[in-house]
PDB file of N, CA and C in Angstrom:
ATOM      1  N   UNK A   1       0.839  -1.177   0.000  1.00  0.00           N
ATOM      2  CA  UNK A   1       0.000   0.000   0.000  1.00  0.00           C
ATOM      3  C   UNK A   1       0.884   1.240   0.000  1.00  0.00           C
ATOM      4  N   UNK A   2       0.579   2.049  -0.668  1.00  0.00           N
ATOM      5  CA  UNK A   2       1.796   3.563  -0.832  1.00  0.00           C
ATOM      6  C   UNK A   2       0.713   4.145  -0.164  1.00  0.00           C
ATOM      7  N   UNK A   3       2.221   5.215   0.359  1.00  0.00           N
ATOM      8  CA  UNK A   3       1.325   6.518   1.690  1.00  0.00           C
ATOM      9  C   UNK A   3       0.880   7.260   0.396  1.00  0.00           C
ATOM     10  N   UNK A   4       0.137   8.080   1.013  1.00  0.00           N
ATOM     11  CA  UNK A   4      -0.175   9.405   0.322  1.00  0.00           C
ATOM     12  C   UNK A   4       0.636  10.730  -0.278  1.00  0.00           C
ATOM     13  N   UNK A   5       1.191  11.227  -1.751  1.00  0.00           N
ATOM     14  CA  UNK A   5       2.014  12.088  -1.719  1.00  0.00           C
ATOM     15  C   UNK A   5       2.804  13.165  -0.278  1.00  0.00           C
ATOM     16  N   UNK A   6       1.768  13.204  -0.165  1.00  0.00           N
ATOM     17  CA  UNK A   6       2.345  14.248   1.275  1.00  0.00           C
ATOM     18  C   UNK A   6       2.955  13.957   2.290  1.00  0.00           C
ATOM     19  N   UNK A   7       2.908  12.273   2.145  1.00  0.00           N
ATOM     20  CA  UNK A   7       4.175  11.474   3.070  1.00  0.00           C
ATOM     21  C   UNK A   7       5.466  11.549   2.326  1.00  0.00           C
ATOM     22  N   UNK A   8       5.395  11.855   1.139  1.00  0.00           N
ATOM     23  CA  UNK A   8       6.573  11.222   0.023  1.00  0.00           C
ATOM     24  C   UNK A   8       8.179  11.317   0.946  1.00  0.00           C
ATOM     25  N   UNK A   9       8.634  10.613   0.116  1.00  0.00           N
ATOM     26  CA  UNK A   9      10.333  10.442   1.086  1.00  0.00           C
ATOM     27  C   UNK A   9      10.848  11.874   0.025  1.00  0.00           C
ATOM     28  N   UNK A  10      11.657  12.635   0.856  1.00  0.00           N
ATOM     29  CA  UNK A  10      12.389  13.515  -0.040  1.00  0.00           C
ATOM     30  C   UNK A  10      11.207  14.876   0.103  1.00  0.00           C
ATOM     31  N   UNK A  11      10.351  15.729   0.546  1.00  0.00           N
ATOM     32  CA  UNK A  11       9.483  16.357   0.484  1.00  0.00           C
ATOM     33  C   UNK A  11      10.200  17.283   1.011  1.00  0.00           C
ATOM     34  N   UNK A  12       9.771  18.554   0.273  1.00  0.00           N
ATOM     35  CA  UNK A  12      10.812  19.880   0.392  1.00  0.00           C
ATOM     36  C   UNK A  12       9.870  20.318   1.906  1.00  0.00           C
ATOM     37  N   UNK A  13      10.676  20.844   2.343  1.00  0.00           N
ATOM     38  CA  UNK A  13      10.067  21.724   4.013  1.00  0.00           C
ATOM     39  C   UNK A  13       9.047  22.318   2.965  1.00  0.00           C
ATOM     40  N   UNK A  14       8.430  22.815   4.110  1.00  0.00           N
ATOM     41  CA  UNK A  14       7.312  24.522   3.607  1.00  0.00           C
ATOM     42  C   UNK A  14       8.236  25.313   4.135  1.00  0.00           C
ATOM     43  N   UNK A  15       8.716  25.560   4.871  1.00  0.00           N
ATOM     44  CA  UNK A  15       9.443  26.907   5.234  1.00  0.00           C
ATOM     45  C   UNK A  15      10.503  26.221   6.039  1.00  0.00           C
ATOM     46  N   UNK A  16      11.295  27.739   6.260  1.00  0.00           N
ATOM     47  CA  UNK A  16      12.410  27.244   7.039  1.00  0.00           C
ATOM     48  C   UNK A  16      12.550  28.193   8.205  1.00  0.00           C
ATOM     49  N   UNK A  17      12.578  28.076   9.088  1.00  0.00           N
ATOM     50  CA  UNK A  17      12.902  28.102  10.281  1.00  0.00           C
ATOM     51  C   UNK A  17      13.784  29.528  10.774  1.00  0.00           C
ATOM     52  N   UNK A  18      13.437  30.105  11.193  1.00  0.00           N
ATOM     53  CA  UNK A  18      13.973  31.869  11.542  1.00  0.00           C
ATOM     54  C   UNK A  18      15.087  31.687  12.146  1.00  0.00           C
ATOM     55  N   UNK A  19      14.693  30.842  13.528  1.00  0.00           N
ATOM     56  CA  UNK A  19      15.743  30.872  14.445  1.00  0.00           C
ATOM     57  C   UNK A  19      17.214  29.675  14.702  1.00  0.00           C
ATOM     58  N   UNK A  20      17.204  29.022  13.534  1.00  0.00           N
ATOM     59  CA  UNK A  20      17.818  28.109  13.784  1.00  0.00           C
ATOM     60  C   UNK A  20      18.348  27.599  11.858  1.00  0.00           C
ATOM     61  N   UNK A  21      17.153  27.978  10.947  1.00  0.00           N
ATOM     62  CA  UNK A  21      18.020  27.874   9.877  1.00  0.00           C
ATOM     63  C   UNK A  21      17.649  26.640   9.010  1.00  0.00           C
ATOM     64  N   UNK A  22      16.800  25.319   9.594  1.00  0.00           N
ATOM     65  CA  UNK A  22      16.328  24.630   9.106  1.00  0.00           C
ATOM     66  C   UNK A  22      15.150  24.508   9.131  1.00  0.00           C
ATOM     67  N   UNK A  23      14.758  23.424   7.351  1.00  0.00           N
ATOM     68  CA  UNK A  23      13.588  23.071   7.320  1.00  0.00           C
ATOM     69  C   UNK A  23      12.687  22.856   8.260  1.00  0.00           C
ATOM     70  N   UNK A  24      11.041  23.516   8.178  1.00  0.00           N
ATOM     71  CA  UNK A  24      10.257  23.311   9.077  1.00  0.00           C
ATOM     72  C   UNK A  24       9.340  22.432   7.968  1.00  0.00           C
ATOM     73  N   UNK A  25       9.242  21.017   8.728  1.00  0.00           N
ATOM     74  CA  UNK A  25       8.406  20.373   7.309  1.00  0.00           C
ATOM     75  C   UNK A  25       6.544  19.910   7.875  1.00  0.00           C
ATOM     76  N   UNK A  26       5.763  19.709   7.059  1.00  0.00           N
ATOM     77  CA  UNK A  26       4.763  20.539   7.227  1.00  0.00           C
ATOM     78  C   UNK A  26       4.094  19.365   8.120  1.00  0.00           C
ATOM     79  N   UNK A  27       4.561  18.396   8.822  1.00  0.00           N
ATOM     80  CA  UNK A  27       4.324  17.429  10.211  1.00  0.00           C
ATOM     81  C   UNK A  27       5.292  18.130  11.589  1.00  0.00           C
ATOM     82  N   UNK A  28       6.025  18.932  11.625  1.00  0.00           N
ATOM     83  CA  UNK A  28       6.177  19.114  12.625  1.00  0.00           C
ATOM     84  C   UNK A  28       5.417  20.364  13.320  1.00  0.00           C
ATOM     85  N   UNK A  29       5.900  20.447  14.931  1.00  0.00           N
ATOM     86  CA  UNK A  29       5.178  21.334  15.110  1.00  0.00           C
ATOM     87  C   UNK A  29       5.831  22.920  15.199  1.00  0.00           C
ATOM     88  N   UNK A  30       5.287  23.563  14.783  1.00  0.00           N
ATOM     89  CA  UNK A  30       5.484  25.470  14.218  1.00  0.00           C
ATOM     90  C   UNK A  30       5.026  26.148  15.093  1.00  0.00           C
ATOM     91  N   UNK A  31       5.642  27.944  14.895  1.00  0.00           N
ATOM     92  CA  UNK A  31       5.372  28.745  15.399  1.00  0.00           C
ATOM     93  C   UNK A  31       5.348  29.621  14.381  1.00  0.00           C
ATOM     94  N   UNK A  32       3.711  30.001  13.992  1.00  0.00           N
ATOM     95  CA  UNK A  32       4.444  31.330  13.243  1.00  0.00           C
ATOM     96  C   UNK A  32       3.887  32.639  13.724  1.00  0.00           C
ATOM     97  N   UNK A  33       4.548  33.440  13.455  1.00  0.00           N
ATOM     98  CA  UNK A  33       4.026  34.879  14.424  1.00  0.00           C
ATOM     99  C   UNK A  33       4.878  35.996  13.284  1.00  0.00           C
ATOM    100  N   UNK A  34       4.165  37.310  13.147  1.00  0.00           N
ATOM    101  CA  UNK A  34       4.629  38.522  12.557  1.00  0.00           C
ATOM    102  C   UNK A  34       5.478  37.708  11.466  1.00  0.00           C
ATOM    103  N   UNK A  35       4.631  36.854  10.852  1.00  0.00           N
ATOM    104  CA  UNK A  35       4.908  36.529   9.346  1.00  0.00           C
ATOM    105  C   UNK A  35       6.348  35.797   9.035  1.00  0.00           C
ATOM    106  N   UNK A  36       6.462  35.191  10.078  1.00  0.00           N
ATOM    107  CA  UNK A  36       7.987  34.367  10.042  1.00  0.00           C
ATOM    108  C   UNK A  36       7.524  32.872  10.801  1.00  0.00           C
ATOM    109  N   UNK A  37       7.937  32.054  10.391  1.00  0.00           N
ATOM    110  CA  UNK A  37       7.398  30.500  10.796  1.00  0.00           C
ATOM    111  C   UNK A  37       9.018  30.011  11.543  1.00  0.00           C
ATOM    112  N   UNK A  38       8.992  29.121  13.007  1.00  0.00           N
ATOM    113  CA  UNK A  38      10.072  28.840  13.674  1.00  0.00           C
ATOM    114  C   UNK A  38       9.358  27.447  14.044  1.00  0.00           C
ATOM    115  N   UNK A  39      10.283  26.207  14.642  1.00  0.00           N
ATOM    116  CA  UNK A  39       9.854  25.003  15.411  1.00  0.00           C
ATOM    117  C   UNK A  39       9.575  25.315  16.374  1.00  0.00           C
ATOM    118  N   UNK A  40       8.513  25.206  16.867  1.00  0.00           N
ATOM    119  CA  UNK A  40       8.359  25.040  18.027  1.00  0.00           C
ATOM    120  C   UNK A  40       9.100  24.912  19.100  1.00  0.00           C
ATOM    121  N   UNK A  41      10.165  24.241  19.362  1.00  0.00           N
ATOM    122  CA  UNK A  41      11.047  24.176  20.250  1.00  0.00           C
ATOM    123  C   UNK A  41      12.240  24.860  20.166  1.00  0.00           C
ATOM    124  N   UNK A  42      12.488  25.491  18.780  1.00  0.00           N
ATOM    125  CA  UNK A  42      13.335  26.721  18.860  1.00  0.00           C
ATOM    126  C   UNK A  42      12.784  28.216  19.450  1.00  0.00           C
ATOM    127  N   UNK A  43      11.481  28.231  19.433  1.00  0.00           N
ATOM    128  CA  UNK A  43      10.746  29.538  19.651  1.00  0.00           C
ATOM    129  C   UNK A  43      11.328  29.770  21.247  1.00  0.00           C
ATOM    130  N   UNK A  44      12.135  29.993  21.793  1.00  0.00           N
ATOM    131  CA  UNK A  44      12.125  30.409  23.087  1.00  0.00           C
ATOM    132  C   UNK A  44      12.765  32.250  23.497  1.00  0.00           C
ATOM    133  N   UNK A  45      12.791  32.663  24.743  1.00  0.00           N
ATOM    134  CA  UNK A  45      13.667  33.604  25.004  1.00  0.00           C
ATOM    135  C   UNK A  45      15.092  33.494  24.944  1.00  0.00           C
ATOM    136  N   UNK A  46      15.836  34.728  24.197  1.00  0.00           N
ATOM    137  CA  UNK A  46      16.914  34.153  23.472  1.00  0.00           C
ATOM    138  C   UNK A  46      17.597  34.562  24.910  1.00  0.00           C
ATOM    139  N   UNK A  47      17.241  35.520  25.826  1.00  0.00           N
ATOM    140  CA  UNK A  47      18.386  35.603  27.243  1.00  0.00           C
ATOM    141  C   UNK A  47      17.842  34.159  27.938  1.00  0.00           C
ATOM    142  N   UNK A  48      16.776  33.643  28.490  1.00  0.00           N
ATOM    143  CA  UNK A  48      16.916  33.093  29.433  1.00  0.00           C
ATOM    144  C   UNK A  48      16.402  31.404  29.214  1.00  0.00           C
ATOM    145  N   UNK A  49      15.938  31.135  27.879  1.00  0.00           N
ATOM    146  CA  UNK A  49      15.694  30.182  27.226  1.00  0.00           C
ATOM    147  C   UNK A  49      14.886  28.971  27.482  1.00  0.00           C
ATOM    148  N   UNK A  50      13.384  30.238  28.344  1.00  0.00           N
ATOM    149  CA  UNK A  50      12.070  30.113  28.644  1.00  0.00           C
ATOM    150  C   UNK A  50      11.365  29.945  27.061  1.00  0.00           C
ATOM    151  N   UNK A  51      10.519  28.876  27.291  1.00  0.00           N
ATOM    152  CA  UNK A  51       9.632  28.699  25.866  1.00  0.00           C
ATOM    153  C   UNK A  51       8.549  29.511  25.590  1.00  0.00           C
ATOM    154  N   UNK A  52       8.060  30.123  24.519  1.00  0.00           N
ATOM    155  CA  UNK A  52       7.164  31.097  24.111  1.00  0.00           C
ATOM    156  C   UNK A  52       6.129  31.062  23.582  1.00  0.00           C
ATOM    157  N   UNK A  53       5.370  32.213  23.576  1.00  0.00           N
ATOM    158  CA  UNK A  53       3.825  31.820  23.417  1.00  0.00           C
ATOM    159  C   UNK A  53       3.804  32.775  22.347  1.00  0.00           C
ATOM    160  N   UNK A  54       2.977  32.553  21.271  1.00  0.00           N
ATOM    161  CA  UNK A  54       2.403  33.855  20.461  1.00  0.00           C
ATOM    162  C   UNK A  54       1.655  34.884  21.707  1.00  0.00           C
ATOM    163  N   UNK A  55       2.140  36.421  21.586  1.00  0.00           N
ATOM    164  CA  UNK A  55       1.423  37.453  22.371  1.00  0.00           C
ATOM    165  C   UNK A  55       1.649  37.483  23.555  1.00  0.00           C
ATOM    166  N   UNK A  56       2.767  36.612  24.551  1.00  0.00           N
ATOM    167  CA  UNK A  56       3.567  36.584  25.338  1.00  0.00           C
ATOM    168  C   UNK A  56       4.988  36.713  24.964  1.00  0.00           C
ATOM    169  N   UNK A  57       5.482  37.686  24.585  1.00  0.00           N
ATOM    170  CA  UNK A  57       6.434  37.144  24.077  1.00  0.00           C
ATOM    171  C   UNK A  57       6.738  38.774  23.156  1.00  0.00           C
ATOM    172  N   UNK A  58       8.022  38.891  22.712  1.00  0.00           N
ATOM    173  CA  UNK A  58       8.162  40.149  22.080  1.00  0.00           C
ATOM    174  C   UNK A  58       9.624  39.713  21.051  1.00  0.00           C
ATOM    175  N   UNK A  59       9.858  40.778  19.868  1.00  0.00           N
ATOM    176  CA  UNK A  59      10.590  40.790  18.651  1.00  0.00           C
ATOM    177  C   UNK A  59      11.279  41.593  18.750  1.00  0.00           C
ATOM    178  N   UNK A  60      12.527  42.185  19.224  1.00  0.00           N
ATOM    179  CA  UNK A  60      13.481  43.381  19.370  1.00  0.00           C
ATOM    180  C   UNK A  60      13.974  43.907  17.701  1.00  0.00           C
ATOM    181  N   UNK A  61      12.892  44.869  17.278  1.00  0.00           N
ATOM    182  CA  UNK A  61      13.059  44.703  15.511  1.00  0.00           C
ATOM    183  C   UNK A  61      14.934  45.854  15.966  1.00  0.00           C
ATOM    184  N   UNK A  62      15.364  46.473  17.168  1.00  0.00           N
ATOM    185  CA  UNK A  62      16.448  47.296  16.612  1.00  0.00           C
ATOM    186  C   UNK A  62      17.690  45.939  16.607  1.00  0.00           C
ATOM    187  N   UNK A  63      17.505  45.039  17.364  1.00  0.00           N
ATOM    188  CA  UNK A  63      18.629  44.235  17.475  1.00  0.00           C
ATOM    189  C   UNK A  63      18.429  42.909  16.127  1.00  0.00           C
ATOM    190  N   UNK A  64      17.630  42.973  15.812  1.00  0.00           N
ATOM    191  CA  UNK A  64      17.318  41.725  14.683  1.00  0.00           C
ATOM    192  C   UNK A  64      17.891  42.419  12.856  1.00  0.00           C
ATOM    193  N   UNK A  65      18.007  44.143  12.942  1.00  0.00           N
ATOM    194  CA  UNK A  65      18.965  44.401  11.966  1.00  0.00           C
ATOM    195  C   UNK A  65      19.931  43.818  12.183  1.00  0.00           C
ATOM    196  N   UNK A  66      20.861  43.712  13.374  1.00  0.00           N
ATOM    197  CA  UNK A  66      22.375  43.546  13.046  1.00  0.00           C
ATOM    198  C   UNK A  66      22.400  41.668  13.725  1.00  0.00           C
ATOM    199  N   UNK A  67      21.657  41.709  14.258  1.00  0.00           N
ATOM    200  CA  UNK A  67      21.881  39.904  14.414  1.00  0.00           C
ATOM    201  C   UNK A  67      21.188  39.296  14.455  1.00  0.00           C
ATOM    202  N   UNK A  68      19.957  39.668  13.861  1.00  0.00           N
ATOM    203  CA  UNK A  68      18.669  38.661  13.096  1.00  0.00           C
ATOM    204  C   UNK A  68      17.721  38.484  14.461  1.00  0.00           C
ATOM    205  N   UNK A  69      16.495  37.684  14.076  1.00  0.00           N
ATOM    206  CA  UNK A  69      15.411  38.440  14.468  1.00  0.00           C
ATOM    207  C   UNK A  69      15.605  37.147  16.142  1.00  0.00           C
ATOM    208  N   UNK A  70      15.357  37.925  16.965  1.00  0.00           N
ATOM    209  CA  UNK A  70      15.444  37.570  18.457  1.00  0.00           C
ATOM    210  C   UNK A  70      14.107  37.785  18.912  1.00  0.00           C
ATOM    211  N   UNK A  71      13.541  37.014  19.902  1.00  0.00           N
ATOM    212  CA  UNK A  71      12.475  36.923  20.716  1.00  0.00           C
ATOM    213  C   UNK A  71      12.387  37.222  22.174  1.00  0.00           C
ATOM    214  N   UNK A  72      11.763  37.602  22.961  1.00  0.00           N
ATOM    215  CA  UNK A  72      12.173  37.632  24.422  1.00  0.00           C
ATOM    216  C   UNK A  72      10.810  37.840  25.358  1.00  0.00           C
ATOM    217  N   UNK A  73      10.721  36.854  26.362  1.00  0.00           N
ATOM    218  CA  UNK A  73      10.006  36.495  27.351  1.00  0.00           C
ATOM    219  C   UNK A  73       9.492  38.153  27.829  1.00  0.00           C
ATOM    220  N   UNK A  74       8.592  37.768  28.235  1.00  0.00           N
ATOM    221  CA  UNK A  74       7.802  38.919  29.317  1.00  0.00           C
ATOM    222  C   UNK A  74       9.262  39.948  30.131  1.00  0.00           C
ATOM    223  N   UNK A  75       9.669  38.814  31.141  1.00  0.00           N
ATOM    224  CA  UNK A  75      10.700  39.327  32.118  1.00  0.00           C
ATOM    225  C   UNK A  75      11.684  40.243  30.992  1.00  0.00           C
ATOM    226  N   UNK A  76      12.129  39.630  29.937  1.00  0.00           N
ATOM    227  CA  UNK A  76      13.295  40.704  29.100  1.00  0.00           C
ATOM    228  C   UNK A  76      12.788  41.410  27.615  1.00  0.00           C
ATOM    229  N   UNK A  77      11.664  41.605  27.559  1.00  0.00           N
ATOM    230  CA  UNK A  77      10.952  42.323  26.239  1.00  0.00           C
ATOM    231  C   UNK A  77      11.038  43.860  27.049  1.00  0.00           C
ATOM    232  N   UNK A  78      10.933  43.550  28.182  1.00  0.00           N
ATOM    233  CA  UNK A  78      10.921  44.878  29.384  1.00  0.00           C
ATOM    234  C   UNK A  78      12.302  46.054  28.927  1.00  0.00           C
ATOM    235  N   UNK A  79      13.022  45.549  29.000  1.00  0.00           N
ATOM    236  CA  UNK A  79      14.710  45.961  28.903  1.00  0.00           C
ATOM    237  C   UNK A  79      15.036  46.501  27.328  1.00  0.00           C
ATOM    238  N   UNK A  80      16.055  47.652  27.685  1.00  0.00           N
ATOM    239  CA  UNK A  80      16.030  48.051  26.394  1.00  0.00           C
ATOM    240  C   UNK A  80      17.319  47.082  25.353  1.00  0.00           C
ATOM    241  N   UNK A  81      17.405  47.655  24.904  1.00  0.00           N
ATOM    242  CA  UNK A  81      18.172  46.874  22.678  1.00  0.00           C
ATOM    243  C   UNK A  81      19.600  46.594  23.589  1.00  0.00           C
ATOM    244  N   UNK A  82      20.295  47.769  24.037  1.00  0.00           N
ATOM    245  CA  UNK A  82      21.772  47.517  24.805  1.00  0.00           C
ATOM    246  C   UNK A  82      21.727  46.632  25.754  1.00  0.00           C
ATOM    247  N   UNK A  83      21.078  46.728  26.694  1.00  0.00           N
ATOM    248  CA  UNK A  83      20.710  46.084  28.207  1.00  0.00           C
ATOM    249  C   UNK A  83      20.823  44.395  27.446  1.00  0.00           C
ATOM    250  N   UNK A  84      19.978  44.033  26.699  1.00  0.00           N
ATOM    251  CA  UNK A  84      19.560  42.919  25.752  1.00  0.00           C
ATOM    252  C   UNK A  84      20.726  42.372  25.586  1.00  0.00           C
ATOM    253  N   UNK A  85      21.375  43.424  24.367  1.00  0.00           N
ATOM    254  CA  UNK A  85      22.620  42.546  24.148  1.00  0.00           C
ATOM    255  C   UNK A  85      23.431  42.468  24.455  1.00  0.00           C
ATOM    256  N   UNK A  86      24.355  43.387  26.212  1.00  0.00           N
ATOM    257  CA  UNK A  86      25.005  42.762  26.899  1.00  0.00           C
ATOM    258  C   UNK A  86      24.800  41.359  27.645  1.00  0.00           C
ATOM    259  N   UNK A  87      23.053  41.304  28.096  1.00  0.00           N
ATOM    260  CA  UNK A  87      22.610  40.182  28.582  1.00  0.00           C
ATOM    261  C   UNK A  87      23.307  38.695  27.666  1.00  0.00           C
ATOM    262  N   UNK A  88      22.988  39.218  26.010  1.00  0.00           N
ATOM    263  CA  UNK A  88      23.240  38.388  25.246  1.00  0.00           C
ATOM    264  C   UNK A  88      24.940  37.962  24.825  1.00  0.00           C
ATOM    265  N   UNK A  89      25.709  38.940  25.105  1.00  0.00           N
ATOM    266  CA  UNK A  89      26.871  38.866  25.078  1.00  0.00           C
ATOM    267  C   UNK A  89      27.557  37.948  25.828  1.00  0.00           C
ATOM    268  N   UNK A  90      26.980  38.237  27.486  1.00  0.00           N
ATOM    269  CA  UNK A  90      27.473  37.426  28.415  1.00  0.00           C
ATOM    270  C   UNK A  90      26.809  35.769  28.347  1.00  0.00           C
ATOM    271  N   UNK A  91      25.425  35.829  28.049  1.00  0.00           N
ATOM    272  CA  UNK A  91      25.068  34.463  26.975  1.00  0.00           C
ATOM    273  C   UNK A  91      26.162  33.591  26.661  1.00  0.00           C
ATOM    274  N   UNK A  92      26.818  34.198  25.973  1.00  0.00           N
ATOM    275  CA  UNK A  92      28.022  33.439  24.727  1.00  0.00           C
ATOM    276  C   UNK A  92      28.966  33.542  25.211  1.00  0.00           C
ATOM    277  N   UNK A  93      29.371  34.043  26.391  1.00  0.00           N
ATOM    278  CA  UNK A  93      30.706  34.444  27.108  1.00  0.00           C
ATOM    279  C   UNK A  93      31.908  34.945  26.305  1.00  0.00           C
ATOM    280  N   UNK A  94      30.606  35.990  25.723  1.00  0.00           N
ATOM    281  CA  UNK A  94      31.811  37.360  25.307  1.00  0.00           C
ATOM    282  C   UNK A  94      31.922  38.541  26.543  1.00  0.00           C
ATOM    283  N   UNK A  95      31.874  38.383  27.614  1.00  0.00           N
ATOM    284  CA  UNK A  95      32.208  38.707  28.970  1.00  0.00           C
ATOM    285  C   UNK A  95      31.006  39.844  29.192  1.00  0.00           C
ATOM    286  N   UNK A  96      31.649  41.505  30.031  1.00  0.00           N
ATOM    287  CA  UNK A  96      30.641  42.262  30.501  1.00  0.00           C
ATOM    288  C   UNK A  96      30.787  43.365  29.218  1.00  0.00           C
TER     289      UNK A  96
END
C-alpha cells in the first residue's frame, strides 16, 4: 500500500525556520508569528531560554537588523536593545 504524496520520502520543508536555519516540514510542530514561521522548540527567550507563546512574548526589531530576528520572554521584552545585548553577550561568554 503507498502513503499518500504528502508522506513522500524527499518532500521539500514549507518553510524554514527563523531561528535556527532549518527546514520546518509541514508534520512538525510550528510557530508562526509577525509573518515568520520557527519550530516550536526553537521559539524560546533568546536571554533566558524560557519557551514562548504567540502574544507573550516580544521581537526586538532594533537588534534583529544587526543579528537577526530575536524573541524575548515577558521578564526581558521589558529591557532596552543595549541592556539585551550585553545580557546576550554574556550568553556566549563574550564577557561584561
Amino acid at each position: 500500500m503507498a502513503l499518500p504524496s504528502m508522506f513522500s520520502v524527499g518532500q521539500q520543508p514549507i518553510a524554514i525556520c527563523e531561528l535556527c536555519g532549518c527546514g520546518v516540514g509541514p508534520l512538525e510542530q510550528k510557530v508562526q508569528t509577525q509573518k515568520r514561521t520557527m519550530h516550536k522548540e526553537c521559539f524560546k527567550c533568546a536571554i533566558c531560554d524560557v519557551p514562548l507563546t504567540v502574544g507573550a512574548c516580544a521581537l526586538d526589531h532594533s537588534l534583529s537588523r544587526y543579528i537577526g530576528p530575536l524573541w524575548f520572554c515577558n521578564m526581558h521584552m521589558m529591557l532596552g536593545s543595549g541592556e539585551k545585548y550585553q545580557l546576550l553577550k554574556q550568553k556566549m561568554g563574550g564577557g561584561k
